[in-house]
PDB file of N, CA and C in Angstrom:
ATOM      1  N   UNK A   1      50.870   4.293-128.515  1.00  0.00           N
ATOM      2  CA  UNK A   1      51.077   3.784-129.858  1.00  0.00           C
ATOM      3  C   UNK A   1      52.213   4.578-130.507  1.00  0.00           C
ATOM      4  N   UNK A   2      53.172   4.208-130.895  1.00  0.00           N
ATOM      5  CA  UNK A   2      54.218   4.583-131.276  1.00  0.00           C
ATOM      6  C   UNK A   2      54.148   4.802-133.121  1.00  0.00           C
ATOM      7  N   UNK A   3      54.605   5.994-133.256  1.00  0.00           N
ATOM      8  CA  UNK A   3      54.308   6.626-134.519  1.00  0.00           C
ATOM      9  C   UNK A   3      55.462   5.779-135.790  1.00  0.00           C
ATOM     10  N   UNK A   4      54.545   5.241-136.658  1.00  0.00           N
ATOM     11  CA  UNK A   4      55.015   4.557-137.933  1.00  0.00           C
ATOM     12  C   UNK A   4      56.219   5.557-138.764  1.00  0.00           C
ATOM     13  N   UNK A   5      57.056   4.527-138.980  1.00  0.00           N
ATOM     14  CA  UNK A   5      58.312   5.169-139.824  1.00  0.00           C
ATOM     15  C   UNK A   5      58.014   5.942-141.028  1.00  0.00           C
ATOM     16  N   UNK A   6      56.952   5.578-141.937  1.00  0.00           N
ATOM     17  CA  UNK A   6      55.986   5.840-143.142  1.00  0.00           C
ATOM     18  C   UNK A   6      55.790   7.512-142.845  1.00  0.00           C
ATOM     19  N   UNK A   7      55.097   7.376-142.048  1.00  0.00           N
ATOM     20  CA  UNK A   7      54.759   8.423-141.481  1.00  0.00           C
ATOM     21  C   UNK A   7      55.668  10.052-141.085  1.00  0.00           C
ATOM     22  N   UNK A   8      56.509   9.234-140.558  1.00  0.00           N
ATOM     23  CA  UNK A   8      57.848  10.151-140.052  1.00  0.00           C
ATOM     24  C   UNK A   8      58.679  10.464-141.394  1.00  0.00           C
ATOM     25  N   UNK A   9      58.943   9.700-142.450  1.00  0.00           N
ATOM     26  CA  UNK A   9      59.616  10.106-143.575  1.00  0.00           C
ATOM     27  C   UNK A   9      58.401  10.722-144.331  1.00  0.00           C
ATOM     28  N   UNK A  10      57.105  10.461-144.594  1.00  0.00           N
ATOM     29  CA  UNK A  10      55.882  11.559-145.432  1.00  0.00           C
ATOM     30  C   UNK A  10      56.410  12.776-145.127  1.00  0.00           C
ATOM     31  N   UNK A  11      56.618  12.929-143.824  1.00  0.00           N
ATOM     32  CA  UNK A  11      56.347  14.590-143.293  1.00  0.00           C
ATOM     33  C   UNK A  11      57.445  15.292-143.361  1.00  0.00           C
ATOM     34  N   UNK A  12      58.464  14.144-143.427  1.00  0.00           N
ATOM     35  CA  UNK A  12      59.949  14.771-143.713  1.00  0.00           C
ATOM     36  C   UNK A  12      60.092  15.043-145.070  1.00  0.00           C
ATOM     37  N   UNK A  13      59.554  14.532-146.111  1.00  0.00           N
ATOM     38  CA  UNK A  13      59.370  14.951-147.336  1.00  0.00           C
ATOM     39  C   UNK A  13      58.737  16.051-147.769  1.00  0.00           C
ATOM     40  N   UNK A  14      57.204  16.511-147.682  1.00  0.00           N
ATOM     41  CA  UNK A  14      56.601  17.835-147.158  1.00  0.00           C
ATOM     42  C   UNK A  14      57.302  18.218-146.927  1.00  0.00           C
ATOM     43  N   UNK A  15      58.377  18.574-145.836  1.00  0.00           N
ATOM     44  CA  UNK A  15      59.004  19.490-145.624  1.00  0.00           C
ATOM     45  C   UNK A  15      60.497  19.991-146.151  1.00  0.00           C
ATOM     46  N   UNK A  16      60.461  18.788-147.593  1.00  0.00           N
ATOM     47  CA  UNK A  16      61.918  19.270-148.160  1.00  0.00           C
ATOM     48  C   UNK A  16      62.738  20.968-148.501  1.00  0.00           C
ATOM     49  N   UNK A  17      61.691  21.320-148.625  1.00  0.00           N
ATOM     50  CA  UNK A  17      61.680  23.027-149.164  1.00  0.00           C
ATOM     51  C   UNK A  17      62.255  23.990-147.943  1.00  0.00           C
ATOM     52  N   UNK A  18      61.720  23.160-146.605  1.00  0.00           N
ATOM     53  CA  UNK A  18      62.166  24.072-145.328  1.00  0.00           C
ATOM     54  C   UNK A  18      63.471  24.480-145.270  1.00  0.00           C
ATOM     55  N   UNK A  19      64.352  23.152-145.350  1.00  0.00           N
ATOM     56  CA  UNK A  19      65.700  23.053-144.763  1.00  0.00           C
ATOM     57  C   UNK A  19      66.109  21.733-145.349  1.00  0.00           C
ATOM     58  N   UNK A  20      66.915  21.702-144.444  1.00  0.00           N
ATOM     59  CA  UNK A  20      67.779  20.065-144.001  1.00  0.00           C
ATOM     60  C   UNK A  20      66.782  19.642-143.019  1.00  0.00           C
ATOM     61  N   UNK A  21      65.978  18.550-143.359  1.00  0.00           N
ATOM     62  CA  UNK A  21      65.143  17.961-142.511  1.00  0.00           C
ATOM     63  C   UNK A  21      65.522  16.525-142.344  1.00  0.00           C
ATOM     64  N   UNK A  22      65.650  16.518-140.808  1.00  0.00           N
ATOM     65  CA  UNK A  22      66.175  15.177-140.182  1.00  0.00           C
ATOM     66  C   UNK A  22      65.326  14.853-138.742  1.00  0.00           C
ATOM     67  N   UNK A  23      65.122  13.620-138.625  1.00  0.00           N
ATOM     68  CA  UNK A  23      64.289  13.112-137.503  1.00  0.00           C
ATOM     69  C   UNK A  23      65.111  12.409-136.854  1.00  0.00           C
ATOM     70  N   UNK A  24      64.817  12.169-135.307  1.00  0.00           N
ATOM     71  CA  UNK A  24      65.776  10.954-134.618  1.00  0.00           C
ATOM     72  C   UNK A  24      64.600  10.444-133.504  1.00  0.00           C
ATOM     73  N   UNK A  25      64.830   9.194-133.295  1.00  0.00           N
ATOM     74  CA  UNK A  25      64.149   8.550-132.176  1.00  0.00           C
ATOM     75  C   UNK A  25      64.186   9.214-131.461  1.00  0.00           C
ATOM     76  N   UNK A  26      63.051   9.328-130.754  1.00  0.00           N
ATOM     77  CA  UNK A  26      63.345   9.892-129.119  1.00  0.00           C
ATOM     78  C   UNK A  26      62.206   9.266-128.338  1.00  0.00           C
ATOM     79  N   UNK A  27      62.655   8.150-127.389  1.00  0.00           N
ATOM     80  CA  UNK A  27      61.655   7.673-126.356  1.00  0.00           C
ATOM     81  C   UNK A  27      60.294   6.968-127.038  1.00  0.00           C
ATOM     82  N   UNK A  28      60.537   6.380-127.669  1.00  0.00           N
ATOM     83  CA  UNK A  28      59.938   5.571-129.065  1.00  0.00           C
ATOM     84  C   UNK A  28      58.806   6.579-130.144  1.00  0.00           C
ATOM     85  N   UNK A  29      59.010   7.817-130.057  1.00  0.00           N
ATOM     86  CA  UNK A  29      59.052   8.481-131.077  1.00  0.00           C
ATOM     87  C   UNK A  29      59.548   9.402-131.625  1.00  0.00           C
ATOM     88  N   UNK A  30      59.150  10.526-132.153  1.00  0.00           N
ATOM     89  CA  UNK A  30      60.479  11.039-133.160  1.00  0.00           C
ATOM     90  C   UNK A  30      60.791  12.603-132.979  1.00  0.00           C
ATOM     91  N   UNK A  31      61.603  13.191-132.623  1.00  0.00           N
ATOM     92  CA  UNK A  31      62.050  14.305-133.074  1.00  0.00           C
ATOM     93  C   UNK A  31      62.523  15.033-133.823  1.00  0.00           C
ATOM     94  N   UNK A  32      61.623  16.370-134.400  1.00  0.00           N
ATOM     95  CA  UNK A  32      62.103  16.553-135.743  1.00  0.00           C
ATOM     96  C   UNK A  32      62.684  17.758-135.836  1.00  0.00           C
ATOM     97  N   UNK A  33      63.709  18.161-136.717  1.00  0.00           N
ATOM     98  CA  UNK A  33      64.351  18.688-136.766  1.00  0.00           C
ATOM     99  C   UNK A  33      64.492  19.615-138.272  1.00  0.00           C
ATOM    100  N   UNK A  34      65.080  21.285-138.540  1.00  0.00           N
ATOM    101  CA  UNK A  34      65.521  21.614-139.889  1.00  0.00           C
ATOM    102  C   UNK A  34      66.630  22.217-139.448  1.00  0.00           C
ATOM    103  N   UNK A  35      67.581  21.996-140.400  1.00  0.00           N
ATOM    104  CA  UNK A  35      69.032  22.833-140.124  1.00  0.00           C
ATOM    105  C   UNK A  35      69.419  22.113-138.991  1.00  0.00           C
ATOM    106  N   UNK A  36      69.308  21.468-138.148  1.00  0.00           N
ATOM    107  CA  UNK A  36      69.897  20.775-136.843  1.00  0.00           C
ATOM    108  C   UNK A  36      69.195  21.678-135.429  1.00  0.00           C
ATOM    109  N   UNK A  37      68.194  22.075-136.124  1.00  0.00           N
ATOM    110  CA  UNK A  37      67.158  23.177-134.911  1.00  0.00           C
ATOM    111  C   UNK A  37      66.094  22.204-135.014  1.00  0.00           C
ATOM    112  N   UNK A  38      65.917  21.455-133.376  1.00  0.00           N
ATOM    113  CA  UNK A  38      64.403  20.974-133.091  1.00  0.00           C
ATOM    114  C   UNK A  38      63.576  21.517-133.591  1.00  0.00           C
ATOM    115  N   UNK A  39      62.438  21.634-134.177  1.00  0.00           N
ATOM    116  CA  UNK A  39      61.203  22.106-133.938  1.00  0.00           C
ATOM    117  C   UNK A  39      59.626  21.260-133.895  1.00  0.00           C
ATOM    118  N   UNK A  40      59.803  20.627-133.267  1.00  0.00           N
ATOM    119  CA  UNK A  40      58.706  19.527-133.045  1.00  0.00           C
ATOM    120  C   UNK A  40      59.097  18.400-133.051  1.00  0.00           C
ATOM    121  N   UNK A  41      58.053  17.601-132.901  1.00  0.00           N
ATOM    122  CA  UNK A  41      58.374  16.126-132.375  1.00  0.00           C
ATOM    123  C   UNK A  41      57.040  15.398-133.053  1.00  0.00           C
ATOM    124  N   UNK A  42      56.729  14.460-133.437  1.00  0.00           N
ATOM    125  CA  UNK A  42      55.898  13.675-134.052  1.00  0.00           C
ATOM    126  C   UNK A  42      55.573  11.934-133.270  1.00  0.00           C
ATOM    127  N   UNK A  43      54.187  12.436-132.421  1.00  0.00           N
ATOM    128  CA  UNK A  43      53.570  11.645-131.695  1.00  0.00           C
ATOM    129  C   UNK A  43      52.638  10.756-132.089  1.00  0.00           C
ATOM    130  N   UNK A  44      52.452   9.495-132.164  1.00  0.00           N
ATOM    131  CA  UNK A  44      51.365   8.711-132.467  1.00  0.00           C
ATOM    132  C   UNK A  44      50.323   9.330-133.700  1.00  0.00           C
ATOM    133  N   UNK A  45      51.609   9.415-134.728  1.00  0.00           N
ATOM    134  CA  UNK A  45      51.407   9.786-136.093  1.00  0.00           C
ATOM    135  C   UNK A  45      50.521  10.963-135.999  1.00  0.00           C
ATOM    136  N   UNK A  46      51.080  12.114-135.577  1.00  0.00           N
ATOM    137  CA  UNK A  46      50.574  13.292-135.329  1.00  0.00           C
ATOM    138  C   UNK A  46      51.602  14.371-134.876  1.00  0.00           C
ATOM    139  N   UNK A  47      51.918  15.111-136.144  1.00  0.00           N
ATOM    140  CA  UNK A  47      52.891  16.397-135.943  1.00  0.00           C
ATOM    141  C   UNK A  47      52.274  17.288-135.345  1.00  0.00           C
ATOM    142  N   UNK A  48      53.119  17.719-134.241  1.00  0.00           N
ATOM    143  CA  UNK A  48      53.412  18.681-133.025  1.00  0.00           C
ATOM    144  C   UNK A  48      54.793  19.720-133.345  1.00  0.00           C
ATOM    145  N   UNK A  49      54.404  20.966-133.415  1.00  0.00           N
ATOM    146  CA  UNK A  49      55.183  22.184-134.179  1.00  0.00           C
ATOM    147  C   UNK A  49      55.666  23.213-132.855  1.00  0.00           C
ATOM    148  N   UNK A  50      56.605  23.589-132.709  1.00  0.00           N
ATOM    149  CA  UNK A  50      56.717  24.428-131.242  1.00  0.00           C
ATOM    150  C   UNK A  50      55.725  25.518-131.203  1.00  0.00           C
ATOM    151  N   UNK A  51      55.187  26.547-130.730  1.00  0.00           N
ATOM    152  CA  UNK A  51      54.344  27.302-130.576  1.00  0.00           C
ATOM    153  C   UNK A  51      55.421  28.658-130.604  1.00  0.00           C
ATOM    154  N   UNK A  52      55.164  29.598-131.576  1.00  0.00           N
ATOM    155  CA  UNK A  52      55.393  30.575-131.717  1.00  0.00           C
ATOM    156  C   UNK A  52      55.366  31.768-132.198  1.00  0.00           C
ATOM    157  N   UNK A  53      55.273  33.274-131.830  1.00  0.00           N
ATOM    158  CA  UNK A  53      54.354  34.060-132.971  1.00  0.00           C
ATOM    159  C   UNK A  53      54.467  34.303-134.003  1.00  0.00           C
ATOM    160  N   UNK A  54      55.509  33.895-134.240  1.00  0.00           N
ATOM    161  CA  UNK A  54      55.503  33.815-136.206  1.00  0.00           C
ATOM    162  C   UNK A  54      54.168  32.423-136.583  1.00  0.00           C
ATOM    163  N   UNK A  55      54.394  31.401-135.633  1.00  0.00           N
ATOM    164  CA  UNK A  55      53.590  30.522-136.313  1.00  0.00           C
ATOM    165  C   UNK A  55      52.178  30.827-135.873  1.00  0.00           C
ATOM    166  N   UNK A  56      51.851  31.471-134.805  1.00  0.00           N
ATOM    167  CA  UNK A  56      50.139  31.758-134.572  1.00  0.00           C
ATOM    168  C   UNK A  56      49.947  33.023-135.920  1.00  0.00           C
ATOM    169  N   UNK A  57      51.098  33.917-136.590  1.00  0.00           N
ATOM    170  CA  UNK A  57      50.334  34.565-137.460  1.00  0.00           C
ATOM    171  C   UNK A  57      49.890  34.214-138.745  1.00  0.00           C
ATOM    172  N   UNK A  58      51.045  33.046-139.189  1.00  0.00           N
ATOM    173  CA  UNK A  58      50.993  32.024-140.219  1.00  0.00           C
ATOM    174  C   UNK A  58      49.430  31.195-140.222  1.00  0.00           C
ATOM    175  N   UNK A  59      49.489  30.511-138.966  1.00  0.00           N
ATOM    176  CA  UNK A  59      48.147  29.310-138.575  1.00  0.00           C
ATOM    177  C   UNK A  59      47.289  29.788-137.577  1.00  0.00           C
ATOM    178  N   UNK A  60      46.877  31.057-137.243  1.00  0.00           N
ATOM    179  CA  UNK A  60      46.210  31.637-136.670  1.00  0.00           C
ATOM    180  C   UNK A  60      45.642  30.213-135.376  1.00  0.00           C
ATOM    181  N   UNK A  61      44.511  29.217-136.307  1.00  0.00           N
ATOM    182  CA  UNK A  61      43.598  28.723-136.102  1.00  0.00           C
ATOM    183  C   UNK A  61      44.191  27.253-135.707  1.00  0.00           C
ATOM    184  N   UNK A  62      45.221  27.443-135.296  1.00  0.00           N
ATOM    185  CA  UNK A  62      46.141  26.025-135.060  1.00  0.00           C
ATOM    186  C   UNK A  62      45.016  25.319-134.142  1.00  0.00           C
ATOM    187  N   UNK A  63      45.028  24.038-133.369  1.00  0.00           N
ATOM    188  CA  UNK A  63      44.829  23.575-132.031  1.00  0.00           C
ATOM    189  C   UNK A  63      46.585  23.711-131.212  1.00  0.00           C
ATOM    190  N   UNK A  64      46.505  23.877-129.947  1.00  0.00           N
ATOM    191  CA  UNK A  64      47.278  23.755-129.245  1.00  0.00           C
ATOM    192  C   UNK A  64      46.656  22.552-128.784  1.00  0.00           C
ATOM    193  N   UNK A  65      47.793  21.434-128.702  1.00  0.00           N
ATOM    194  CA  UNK A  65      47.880  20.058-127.675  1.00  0.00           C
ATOM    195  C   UNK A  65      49.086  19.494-126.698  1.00  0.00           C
ATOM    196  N   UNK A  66      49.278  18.777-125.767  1.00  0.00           N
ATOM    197  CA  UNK A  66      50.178  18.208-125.582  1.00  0.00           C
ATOM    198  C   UNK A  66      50.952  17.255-126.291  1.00  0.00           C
ATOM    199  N   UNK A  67      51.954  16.457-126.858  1.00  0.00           N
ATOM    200  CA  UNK A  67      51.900  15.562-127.545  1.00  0.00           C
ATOM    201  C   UNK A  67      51.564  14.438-126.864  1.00  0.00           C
ATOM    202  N   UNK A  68      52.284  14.646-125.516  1.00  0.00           N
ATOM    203  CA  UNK A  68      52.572  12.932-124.662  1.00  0.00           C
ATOM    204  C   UNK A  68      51.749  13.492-123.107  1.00  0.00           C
ATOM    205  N   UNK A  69      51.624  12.721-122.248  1.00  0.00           N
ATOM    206  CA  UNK A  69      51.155  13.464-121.056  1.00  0.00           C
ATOM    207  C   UNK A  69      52.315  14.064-120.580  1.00  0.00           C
ATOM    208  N   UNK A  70      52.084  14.759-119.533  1.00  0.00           N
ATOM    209  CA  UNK A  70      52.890  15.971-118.930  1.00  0.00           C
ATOM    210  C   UNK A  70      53.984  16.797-119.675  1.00  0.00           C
ATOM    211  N   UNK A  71      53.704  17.149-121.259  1.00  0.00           N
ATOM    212  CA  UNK A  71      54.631  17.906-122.013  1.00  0.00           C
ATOM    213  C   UNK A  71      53.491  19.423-122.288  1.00  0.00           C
ATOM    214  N   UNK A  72      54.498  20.565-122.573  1.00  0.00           N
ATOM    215  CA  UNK A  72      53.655  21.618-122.943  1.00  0.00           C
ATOM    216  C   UNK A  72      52.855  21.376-123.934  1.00  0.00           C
ATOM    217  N   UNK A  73      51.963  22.969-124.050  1.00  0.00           N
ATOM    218  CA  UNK A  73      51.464  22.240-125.503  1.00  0.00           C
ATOM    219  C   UNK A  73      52.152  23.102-126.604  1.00  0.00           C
ATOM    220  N   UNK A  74      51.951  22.482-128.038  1.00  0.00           N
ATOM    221  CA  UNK A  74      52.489  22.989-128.963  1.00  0.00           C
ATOM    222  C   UNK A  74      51.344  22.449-130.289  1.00  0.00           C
ATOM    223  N   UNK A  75      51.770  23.306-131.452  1.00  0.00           N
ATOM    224  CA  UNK A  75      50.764  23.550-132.419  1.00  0.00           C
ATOM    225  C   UNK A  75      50.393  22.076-133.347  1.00  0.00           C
ATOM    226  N   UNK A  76      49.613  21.742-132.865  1.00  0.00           N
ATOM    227  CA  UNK A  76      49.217  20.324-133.426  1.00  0.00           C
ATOM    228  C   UNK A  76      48.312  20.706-135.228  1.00  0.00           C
ATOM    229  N   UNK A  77      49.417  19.676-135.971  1.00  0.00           N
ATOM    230  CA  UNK A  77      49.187  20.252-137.440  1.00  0.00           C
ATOM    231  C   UNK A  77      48.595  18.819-137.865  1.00  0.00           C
ATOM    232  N   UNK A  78      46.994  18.578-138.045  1.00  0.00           N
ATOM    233  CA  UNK A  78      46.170  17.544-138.889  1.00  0.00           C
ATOM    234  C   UNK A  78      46.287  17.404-139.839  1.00  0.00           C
ATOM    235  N   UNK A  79      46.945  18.652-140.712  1.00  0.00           N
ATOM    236  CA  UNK A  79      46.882  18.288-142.267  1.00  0.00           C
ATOM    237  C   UNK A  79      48.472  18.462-142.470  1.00  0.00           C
ATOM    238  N   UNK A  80      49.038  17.615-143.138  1.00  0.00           N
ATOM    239  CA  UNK A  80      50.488  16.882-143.397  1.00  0.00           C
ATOM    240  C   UNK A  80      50.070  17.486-145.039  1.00  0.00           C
ATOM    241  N   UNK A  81      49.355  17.387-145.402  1.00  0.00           N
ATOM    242  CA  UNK A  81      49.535  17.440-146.850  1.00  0.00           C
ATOM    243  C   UNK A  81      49.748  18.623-148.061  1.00  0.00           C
ATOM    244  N   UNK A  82      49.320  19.368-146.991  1.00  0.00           N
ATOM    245  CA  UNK A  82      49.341  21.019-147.808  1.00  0.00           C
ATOM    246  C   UNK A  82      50.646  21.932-147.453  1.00  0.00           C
ATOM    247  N   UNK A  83      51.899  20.983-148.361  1.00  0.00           N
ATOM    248  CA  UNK A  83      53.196  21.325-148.251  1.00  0.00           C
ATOM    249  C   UNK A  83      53.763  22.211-148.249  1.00  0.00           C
ATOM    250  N   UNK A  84      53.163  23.426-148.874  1.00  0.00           N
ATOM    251  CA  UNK A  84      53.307  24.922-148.719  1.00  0.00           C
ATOM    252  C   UNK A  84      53.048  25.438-147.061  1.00  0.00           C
ATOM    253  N   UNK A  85      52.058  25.041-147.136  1.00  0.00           N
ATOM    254  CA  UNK A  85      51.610  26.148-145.853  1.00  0.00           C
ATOM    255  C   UNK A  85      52.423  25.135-144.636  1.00  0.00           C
ATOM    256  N   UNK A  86      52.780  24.061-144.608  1.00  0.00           N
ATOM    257  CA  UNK A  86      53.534  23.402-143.557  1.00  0.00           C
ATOM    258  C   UNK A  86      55.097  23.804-143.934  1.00  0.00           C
ATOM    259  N   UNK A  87      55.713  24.515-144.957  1.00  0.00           N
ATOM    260  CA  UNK A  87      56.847  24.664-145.021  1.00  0.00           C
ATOM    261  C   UNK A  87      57.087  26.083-144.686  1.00  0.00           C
ATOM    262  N   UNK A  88      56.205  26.697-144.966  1.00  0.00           N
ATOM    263  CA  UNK A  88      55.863  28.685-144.286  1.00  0.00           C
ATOM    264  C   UNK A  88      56.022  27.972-142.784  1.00  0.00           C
ATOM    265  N   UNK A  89      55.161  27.314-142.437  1.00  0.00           N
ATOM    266  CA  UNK A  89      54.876  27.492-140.563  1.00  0.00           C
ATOM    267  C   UNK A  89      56.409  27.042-140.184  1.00  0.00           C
ATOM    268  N   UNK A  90      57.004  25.937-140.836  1.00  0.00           N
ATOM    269  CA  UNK A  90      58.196  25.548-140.033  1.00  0.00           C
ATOM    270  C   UNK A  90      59.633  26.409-139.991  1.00  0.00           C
ATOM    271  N   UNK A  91      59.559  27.493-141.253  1.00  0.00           N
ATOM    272  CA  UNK A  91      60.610  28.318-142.107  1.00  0.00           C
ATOM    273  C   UNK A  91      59.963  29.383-140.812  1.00  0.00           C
ATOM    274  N   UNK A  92      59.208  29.630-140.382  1.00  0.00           N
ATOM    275  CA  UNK A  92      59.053  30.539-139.731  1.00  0.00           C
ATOM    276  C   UNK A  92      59.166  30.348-138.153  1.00  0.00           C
ATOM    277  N   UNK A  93      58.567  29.289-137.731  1.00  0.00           N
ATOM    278  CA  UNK A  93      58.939  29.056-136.672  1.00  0.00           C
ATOM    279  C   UNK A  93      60.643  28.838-136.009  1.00  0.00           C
ATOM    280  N   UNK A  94      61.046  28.506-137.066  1.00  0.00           N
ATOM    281  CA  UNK A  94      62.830  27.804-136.560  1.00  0.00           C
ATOM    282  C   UNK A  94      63.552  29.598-136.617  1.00  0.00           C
ATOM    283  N   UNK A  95      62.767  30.119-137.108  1.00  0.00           N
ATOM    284  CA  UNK A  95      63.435  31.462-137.539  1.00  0.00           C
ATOM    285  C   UNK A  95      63.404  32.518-136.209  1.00  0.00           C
ATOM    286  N   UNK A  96      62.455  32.078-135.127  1.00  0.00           N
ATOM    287  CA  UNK A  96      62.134  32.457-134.253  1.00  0.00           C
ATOM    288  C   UNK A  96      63.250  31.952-132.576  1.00  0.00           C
ATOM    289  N   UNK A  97      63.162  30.649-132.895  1.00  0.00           N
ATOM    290  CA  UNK A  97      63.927  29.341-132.184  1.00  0.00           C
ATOM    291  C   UNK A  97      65.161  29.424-132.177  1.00  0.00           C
ATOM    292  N   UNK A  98      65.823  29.749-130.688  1.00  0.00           N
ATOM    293  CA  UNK A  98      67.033  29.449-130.708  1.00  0.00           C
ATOM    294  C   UNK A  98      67.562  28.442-131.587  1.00  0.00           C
ATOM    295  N   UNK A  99      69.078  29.166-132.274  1.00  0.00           N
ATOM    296  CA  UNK A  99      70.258  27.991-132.300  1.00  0.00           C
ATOM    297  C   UNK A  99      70.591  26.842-131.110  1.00  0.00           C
ATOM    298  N   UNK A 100      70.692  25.762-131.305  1.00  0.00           N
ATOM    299  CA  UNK A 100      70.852  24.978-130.680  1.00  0.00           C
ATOM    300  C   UNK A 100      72.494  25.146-130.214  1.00  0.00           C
ATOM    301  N   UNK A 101      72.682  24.460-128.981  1.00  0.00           N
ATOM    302  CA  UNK A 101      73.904  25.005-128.193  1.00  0.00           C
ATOM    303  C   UNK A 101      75.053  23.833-128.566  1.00  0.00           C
ATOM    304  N   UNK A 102      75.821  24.218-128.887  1.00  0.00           N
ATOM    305  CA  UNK A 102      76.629  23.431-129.205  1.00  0.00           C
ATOM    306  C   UNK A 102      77.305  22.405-128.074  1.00  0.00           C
ATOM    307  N   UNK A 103      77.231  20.770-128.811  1.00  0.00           N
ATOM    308  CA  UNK A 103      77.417  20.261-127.847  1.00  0.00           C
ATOM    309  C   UNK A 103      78.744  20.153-127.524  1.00  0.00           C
ATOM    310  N   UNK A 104      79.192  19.757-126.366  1.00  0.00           N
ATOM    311  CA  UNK A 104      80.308  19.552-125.209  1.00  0.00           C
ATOM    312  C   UNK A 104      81.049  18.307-125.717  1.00  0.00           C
ATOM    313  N   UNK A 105      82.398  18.639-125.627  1.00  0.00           N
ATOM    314  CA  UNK A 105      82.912  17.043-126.045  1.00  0.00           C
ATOM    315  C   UNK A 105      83.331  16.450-124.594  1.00  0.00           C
ATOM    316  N   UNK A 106      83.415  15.238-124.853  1.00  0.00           N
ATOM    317  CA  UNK A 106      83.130  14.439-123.545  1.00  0.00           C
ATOM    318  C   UNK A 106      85.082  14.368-123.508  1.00  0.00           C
ATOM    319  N   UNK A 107      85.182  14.946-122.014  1.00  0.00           N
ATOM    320  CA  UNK A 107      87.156  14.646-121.962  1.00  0.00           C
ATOM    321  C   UNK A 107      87.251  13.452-121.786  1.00  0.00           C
ATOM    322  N   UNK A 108      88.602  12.928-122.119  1.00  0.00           N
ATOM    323  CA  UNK A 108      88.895  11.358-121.918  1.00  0.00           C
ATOM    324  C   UNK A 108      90.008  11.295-120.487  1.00  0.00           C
ATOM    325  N   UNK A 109      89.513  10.359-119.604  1.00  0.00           N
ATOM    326  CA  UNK A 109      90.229  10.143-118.277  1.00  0.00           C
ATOM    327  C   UNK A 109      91.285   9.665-118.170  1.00  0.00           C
TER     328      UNK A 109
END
């Protein structure tokens, strides 16, 4: 079941305070992003947060899940609504998370 657009902009809102928060399709659902740093992906209307120790000291009591079959697991967040404590976990997690590598420009033949 492929996660509702509704859905994907709620959580991107919650998280205005983080960053620059931007989502993109990926494989009919969504990857999310602050500052242009992944940090989760949002599965069958269910945010998935990367796993990291800034965020186990933040959410101690997280669940770890997979999102999709055969993916690691990462910190599965049930409550979308308590915009504070989802903008600590993500401000902290990306803080942890590589910069993303800059991409390659494609040469012309």
């Amino acid at each position: 079941m492929a996660s509702k657009i509704e859905f994907v902009e709620f959580t991107a809102e919650q998280l205005r305070h983080a960053g620059t928060i931007t989502y993109r399709k990926m494989f009919g659902e969504y990857g999310i992003y602050c500052d242009g740093k992944i940090f989760g992906v949002i599965c069958d209307d269910q945010l998935f947060i990367k796993i990291t120790e800034a965020g186990r000291r933040i959410c101690p009591d997280l669940k770890e899940a997979p999102p999709y079959d055969g993916a690691k697991n990462y910190f599965l967040v049930e409550d979308v609504e308590d915009a504070e404590l989802l903008t600590s976990l993500v401000i902290a997690t990306c803080q942890e998370l590589p910069a993303p590598k800059p991409k390659k420009k494609k040469e012309k033949k």
